[in-house]
Protein backbone atom coordinates (compact mmCIF):
# COMPACT_ATOMS: atom_id res chain seq x y z
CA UNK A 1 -10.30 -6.60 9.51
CA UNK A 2 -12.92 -8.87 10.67
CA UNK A 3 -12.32 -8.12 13.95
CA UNK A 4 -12.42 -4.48 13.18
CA UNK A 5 -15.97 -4.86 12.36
CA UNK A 6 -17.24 -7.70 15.01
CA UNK A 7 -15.92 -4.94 17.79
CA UNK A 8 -18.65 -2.37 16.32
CA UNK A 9 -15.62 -0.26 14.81
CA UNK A 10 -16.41 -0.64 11.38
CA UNK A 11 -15.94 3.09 10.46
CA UNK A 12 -12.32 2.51 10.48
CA UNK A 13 -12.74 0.20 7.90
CA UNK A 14 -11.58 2.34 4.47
CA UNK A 15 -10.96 5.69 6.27
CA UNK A 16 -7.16 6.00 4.58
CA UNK A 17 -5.66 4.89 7.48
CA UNK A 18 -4.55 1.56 8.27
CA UNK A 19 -5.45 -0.51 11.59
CA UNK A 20 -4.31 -3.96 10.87
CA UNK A 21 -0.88 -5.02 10.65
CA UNK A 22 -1.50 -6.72 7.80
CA UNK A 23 -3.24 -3.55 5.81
CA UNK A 24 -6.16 -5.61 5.22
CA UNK A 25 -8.32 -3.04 6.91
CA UNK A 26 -7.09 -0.51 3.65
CA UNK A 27 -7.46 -3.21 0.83
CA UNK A 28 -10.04 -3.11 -1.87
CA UNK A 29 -11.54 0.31 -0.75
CA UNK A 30 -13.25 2.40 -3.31
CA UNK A 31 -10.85 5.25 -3.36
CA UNK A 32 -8.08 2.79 -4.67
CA UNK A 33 -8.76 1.59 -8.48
CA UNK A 34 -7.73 -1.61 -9.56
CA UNK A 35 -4.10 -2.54 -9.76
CA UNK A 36 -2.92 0.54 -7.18
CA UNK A 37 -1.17 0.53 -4.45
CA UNK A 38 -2.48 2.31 -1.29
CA UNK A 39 -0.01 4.22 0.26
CA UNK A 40 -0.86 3.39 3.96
CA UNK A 41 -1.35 7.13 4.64
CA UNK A 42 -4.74 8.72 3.76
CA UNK A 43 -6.40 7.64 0.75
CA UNK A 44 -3.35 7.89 -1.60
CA UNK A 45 -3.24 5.09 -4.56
CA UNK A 46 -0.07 4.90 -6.80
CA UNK A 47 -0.46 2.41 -9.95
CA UNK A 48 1.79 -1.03 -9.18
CA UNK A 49 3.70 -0.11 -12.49
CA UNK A 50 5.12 2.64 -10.33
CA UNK A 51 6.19 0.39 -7.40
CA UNK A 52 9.81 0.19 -6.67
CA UNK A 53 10.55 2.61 -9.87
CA UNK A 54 13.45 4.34 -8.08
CA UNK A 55 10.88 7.64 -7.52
CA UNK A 56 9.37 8.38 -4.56
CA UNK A 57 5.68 8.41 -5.62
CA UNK A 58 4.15 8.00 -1.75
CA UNK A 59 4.72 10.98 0.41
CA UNK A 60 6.11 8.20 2.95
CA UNK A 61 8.35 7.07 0.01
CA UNK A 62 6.15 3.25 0.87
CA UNK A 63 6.23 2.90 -3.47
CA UNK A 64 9.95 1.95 -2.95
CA UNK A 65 10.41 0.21 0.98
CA UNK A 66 10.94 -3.27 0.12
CA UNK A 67 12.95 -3.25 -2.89
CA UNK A 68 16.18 -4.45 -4.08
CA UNK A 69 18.75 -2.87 -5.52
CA UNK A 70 20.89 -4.30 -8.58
CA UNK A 71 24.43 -3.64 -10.02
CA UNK A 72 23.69 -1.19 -12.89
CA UNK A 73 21.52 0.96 -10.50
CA UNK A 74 18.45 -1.16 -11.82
CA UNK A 75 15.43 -1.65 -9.27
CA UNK A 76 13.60 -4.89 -9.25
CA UNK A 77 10.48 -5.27 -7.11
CA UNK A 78 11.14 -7.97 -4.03
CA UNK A 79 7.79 -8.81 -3.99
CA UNK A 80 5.29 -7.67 -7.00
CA UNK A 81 2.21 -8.30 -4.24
CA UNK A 82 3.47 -6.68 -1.22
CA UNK A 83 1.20 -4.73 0.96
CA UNK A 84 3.46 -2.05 1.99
């Protein structure tokens, strides 16, 4: 993200759509409240409660990439802090 800024693109910093491979250009922006998850399209936030629930919460279905899959058709999330 820093180098977002340094190269006078700074407006692409929080505009709901993400730059960095890494997402960091999309984290702790105003239009996502604590302890959401930011889609990685537009500005949409889903609460981390709701991550890998087995619904599709992100119109890019990004609320369940990254999850495993158990036995008795329970989810359980890979990684609780994953950026996308």
């Amino acid at each position: 993200m820093a180098a977002i800024r340094n190269s006078g693109r700074g407006e692409r910093v929080c505009d709901g759509v993400v730059d960095c491979p890494d997402f960091s250009d999309e984290l702790y922006c105003p239009y996502c409240p604590e302890h959401h998850f930011h889609c990685g399209v537009g500005k949409t936030c889903v609460h981390k409660d709701r991550l890998c629930d087995g619904q599709i919460d992100c119109d890019n279905g990004a609320d369940e990439k990254g999850c495993r899959k158990f036995g008795g058709g329970g989810r359980n999330k890979e990684n609780k802090n994953r950026l996308c």
